[in-house]
N, C-alpha and C. Protein backbone atom coordinates (compact mmCIF):
# COMPACT_ATOMS: atom_id res chain seq x y z
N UNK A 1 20.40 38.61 -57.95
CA UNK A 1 19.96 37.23 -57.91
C UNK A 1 19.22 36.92 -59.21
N UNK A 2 19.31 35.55 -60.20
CA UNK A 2 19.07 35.00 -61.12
C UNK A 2 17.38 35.20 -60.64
N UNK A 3 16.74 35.31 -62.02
CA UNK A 3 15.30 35.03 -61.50
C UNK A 3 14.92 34.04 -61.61
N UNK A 4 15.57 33.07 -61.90
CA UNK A 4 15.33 31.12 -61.76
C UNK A 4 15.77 31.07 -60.51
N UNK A 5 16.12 31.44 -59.63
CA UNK A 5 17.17 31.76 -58.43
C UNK A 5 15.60 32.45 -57.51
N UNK A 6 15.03 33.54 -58.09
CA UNK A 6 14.02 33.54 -57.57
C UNK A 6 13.30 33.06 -57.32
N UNK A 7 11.92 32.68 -58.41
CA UNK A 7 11.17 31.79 -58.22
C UNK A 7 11.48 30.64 -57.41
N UNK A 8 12.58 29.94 -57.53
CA UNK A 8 12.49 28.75 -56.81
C UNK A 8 12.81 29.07 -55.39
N UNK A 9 13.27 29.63 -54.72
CA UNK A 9 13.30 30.27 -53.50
C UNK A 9 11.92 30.55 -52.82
N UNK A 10 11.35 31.30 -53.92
CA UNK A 10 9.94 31.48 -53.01
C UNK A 10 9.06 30.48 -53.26
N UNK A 11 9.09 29.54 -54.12
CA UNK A 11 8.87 27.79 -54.73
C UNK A 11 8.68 27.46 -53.05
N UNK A 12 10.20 27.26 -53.38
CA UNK A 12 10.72 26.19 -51.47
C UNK A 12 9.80 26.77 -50.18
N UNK A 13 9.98 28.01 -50.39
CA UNK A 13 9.36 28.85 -49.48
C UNK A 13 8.13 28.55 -49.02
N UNK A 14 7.50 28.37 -49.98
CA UNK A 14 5.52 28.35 -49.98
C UNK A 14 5.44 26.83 -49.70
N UNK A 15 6.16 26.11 -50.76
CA UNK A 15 6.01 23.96 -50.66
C UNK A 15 6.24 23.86 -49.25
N UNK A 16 7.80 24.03 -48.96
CA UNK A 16 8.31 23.37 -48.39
C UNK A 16 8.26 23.59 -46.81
N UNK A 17 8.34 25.12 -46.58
CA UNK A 17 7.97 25.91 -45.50
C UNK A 17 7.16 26.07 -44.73
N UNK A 18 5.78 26.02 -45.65
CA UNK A 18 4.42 26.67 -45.75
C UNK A 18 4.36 28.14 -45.32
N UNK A 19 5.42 28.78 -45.50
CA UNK A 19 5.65 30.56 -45.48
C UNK A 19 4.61 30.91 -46.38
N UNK A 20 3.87 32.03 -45.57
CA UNK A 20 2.81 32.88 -46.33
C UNK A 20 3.89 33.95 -47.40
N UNK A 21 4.59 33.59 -48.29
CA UNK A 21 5.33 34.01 -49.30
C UNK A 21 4.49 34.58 -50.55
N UNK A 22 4.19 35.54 -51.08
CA UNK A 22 3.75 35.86 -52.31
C UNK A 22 4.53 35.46 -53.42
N UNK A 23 3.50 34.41 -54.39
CA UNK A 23 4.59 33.88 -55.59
C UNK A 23 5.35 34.77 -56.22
N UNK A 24 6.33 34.57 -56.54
CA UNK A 24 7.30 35.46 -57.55
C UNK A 24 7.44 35.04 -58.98
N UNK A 25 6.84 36.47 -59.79
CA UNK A 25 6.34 36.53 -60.97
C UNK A 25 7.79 37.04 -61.99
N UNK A 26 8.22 36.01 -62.36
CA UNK A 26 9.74 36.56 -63.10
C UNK A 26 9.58 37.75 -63.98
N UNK A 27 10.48 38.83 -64.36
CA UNK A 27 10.78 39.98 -64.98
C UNK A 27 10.83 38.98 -66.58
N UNK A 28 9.57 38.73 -67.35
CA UNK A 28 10.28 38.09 -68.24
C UNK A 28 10.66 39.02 -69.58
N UNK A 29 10.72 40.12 -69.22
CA UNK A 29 11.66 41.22 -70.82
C UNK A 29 13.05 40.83 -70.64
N UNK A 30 13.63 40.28 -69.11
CA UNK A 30 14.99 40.13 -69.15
C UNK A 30 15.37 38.55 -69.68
N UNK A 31 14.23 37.89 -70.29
CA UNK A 31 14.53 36.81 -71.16
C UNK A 31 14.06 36.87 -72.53
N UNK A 32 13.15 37.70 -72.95
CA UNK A 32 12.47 37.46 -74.33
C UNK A 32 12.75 39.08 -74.91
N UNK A 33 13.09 39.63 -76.11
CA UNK A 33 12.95 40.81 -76.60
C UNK A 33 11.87 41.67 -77.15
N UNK A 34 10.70 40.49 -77.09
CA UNK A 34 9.45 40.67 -77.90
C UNK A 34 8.46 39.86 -77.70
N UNK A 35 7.04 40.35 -77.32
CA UNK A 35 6.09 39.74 -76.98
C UNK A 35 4.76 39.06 -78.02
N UNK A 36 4.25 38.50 -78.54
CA UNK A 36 3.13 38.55 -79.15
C UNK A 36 2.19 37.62 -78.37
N UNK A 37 1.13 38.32 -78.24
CA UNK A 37 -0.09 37.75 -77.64
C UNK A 37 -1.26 37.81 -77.78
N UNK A 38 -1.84 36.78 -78.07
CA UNK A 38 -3.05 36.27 -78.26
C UNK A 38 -3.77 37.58 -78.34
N UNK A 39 -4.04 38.00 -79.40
CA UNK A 39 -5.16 39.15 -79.53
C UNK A 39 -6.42 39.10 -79.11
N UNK A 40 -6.94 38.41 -78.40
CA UNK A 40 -8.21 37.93 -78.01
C UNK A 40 -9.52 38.91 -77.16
N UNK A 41 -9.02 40.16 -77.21
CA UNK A 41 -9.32 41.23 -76.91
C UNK A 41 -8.74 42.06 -75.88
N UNK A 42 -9.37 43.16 -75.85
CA UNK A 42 -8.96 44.04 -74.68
C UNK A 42 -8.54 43.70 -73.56
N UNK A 43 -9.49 43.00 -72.62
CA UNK A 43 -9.38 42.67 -71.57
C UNK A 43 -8.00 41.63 -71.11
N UNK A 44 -7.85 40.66 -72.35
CA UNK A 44 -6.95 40.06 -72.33
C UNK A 44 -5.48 40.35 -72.28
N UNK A 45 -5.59 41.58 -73.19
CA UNK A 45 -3.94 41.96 -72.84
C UNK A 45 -3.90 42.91 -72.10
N UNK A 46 -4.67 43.88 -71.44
CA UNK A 46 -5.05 44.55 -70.36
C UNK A 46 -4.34 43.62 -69.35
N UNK A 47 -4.88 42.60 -68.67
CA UNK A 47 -4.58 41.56 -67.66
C UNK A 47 -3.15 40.93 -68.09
N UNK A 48 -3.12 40.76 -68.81
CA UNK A 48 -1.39 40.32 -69.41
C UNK A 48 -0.18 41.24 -68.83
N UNK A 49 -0.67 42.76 -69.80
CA UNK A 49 0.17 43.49 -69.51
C UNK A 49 0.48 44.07 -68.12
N UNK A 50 -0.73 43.88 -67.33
CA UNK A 50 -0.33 44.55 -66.18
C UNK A 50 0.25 43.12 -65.39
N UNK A 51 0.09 42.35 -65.22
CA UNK A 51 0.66 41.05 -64.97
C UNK A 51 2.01 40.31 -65.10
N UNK A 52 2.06 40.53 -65.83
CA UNK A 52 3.64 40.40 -66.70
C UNK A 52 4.52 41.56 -66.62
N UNK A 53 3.76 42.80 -66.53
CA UNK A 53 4.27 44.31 -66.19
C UNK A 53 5.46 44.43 -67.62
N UNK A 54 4.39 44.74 -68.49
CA UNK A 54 5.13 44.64 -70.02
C UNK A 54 4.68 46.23 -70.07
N UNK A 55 5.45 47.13 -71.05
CA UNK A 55 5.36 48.15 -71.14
C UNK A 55 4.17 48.08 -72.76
N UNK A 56 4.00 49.48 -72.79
CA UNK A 56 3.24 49.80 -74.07
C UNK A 56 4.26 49.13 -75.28
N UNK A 57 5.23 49.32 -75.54
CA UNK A 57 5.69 49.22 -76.49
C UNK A 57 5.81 47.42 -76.74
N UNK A 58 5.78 46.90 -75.53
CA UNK A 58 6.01 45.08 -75.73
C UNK A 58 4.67 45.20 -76.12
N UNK A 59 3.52 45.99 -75.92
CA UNK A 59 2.29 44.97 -76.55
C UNK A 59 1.87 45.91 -77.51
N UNK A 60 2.09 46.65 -78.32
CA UNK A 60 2.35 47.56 -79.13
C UNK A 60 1.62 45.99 -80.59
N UNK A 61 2.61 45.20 -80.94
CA UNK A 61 2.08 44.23 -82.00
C UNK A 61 0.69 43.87 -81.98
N UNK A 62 0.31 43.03 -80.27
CA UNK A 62 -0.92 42.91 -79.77
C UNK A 62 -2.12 44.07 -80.32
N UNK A 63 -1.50 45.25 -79.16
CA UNK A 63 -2.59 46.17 -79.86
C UNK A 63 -2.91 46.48 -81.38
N UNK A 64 -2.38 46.56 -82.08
CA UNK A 64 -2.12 47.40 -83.06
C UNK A 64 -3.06 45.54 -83.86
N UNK A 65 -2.70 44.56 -83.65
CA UNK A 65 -3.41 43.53 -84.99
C UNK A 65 -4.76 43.44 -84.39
N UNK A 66 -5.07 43.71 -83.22
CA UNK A 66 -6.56 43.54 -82.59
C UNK A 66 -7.37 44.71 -82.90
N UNK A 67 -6.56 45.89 -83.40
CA UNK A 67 -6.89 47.35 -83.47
C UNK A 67 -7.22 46.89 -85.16
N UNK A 68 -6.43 46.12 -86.37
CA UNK A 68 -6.80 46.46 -87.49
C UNK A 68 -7.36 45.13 -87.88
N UNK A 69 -7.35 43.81 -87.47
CA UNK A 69 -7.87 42.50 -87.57
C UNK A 69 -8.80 42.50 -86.97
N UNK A 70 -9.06 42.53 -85.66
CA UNK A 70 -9.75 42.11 -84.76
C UNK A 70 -9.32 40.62 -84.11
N UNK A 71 -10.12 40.01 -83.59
CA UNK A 71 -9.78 39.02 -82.66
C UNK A 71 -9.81 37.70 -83.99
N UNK A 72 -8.88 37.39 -84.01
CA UNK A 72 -8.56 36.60 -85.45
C UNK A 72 -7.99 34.91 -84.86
N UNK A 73 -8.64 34.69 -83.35
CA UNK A 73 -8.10 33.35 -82.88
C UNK A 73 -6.71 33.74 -83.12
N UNK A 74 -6.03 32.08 -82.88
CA UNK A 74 -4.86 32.28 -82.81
C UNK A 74 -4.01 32.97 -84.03
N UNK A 75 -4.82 32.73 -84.87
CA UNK A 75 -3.93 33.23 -86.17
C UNK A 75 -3.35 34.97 -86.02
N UNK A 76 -3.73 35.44 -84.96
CA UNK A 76 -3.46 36.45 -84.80
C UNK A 76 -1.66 36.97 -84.15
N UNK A 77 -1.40 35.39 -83.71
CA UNK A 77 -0.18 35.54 -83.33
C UNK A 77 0.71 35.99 -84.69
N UNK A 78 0.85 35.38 -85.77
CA UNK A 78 1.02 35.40 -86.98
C UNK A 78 1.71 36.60 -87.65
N UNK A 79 0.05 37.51 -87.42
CA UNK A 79 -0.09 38.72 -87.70
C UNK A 79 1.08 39.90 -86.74
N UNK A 80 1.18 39.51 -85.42
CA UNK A 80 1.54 39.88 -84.73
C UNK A 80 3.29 40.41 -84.63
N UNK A 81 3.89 39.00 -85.07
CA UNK A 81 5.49 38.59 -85.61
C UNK A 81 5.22 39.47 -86.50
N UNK A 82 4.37 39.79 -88.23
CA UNK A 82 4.46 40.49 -88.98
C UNK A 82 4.82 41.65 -88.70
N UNK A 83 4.08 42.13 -87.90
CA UNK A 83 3.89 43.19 -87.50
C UNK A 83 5.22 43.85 -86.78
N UNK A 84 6.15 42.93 -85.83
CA UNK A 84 7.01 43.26 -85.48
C UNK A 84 8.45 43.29 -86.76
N UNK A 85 8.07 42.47 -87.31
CA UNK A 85 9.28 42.46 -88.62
C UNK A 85 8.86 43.76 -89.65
N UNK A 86 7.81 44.21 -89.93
CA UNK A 86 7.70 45.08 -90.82
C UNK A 86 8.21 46.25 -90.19
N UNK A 87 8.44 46.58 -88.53
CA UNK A 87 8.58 47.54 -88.10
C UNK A 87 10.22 47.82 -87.69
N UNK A 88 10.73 46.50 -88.60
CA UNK A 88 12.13 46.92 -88.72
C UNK A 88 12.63 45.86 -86.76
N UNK A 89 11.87 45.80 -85.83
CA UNK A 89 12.15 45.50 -84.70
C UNK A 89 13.09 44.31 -84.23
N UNK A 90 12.64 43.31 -85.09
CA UNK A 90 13.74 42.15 -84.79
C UNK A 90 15.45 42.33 -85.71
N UNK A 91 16.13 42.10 -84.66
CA UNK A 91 17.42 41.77 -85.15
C UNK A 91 18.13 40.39 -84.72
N UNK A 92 19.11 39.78 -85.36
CA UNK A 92 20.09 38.54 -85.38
C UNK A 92 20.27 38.39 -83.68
N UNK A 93 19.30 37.08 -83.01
CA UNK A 93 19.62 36.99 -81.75
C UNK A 93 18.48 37.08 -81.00
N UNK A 94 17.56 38.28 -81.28
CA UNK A 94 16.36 38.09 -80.58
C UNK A 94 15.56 37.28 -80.34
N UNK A 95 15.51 36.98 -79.12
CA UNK A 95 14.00 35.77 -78.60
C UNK A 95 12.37 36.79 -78.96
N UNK A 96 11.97 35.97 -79.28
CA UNK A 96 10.34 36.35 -78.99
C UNK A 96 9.50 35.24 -78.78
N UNK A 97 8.79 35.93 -77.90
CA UNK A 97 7.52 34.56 -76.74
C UNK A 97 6.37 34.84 -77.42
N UNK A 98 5.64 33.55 -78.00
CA UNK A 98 4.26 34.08 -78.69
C UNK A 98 3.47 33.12 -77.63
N UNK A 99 2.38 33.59 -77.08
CA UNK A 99 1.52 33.22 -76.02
C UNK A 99 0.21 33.25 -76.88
N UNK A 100 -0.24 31.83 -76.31
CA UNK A 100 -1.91 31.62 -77.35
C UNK A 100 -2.82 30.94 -76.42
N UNK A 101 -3.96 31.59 -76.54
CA UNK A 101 -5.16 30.98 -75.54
C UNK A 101 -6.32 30.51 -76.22
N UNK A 102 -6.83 29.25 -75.55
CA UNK A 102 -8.17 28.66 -76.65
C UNK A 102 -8.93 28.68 -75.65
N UNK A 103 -10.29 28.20 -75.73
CA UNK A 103 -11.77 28.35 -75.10
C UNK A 103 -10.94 27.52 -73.49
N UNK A 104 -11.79 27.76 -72.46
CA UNK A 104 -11.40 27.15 -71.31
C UNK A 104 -10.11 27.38 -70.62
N UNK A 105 -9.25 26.87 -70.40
CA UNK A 105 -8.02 27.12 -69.83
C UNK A 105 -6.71 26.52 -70.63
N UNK A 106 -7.66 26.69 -71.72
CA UNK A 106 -6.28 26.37 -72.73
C UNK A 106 -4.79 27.65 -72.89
N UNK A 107 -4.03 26.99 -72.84
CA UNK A 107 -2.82 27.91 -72.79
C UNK A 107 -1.85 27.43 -73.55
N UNK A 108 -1.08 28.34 -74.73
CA UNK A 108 0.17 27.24 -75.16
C UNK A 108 1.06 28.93 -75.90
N UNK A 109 2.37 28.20 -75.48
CA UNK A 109 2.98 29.26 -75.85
C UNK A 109 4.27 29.04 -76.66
N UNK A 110 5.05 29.37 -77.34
CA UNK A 110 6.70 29.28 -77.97
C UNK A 110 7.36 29.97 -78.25
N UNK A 111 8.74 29.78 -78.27
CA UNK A 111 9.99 30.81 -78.20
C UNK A 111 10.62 30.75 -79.46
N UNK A 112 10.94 31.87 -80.09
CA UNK A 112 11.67 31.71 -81.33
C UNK A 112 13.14 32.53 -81.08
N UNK A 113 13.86 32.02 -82.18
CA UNK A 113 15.21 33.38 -81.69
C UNK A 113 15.53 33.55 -83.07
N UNK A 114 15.56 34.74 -83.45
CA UNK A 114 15.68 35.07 -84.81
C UNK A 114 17.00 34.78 -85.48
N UNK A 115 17.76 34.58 -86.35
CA UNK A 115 18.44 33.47 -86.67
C UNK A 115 19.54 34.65 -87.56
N UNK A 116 18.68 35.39 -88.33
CA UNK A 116 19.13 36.87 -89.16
C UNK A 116 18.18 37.93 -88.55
N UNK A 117 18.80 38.93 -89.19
CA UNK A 117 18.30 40.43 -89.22
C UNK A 117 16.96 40.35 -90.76
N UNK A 118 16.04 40.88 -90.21
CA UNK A 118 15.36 40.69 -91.17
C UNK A 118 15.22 41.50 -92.18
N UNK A 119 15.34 41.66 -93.62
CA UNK A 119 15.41 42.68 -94.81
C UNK A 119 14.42 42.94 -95.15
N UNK A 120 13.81 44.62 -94.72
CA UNK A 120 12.50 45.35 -95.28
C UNK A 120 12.43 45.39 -96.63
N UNK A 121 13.40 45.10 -97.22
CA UNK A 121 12.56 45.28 -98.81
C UNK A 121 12.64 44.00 -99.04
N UNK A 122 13.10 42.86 -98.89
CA UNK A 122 12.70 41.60 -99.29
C UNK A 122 11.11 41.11 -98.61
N UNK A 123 10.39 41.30 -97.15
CA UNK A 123 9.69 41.46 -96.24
C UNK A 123 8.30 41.60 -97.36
N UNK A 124 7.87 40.58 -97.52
CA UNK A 124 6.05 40.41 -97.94
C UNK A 124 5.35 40.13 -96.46
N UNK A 125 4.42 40.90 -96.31
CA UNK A 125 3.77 40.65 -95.23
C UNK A 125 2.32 41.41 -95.06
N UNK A 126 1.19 40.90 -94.42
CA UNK A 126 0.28 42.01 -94.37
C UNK A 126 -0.08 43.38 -93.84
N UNK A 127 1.58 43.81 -93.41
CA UNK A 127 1.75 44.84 -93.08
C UNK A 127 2.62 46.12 -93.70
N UNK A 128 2.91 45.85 -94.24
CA UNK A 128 4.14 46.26 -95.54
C UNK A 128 3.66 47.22 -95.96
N UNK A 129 2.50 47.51 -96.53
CA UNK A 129 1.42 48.54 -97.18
C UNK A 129 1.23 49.63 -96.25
N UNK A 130 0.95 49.27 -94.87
CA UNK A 130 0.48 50.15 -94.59
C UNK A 130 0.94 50.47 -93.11
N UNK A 131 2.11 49.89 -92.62
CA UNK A 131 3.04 50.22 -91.75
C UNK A 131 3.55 51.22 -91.06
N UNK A 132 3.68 52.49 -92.21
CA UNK A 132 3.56 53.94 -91.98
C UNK A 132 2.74 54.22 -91.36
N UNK A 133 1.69 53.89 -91.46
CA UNK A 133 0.32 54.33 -90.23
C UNK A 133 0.13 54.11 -89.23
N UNK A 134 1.06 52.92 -88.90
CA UNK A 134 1.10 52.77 -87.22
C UNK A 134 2.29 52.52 -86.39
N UNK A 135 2.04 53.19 -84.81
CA UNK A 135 1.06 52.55 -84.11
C UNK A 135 -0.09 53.74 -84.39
N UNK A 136 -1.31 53.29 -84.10
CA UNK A 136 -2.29 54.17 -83.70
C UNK A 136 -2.87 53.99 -82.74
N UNK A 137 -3.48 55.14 -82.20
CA UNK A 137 -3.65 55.38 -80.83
C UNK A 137 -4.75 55.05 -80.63
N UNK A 138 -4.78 53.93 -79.39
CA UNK A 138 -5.92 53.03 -79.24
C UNK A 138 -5.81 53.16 -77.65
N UNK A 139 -7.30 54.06 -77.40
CA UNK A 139 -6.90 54.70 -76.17
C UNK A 139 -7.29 53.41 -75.17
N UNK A 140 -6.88 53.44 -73.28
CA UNK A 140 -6.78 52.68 -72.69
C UNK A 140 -8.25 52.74 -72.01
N UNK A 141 -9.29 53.10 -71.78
CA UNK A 141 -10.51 53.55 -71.43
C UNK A 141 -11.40 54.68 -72.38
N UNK A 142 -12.36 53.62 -72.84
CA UNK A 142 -13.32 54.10 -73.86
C UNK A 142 -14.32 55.23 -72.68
N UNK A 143 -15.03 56.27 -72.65
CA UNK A 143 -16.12 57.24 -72.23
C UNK A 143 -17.69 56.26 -72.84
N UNK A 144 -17.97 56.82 -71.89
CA UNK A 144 -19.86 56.17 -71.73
C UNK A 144 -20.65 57.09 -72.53
């Protein structure tokens, strides 16, 4: 079953029914190839990732610009795309979802689909230099 096919099923379900239905949270890797998200700290993509049920490697960009930027507002999405192009990751076709959060319940997000394959030696970026070095291991629970 389509997962637009889902959601709206358990949609009807909950509106229309009033069935004690648990919302259904779409598989979204089976629409996007690549994630970037709001670096806004730990906690944030902590709750993302387990939420969205994205593996290490979808938030791999996330970690890794919050690990050498820090929390850089949105501009961190930016960094993030870099980060995935320097690592060779996007090819001709790929979607990627960049998700951005501001103070309060601000939320805004957009879809790109990469258009070409992108060329590492043409590739200026602020990751280019020093790319070889990561990912680095940015453990999941710091000790007291």
């Amino acid at each position: 079953m389509s997962e637009r096919l889902l959601f709206f099923a358990t949609l009807v379900a909950r509106k229309l029914f009033k069935m004690k239905v648990k919302p259904y949270i779409p598989d979204f890797k089976l629409a996007f190839d690549h994630f970037c998200i709001h670096a806004g700290g730990r906690a944030v993509l902590d709750e993302l990732e387990k939420n969205l049920q994205l593996t290490d490697w979808h938030m791999e960009p996330s970690r890794m610009t919050l690990s050498r930027f820090g929390n850089t507002s949105s501009s961190s999405l930016w960094f993030e795309l870099a980060y995935t192009e320097a690592k060779g990751s996007i090819r001709k076709g790929h979607m990627l979802w960049q998700i951005a959060f501001g103070s309060g319940f601000k939320c805004n997000s957009s879809v790109w689909k990469a258009l070409r394959n992108v060329s590492l030696a043409k590739e200026k970026n602020p990751w280019m230099d020093k790319i070889h070095q990561f990912p680095v291991v940015v453990p999941k629970f710091s000790s007291i």
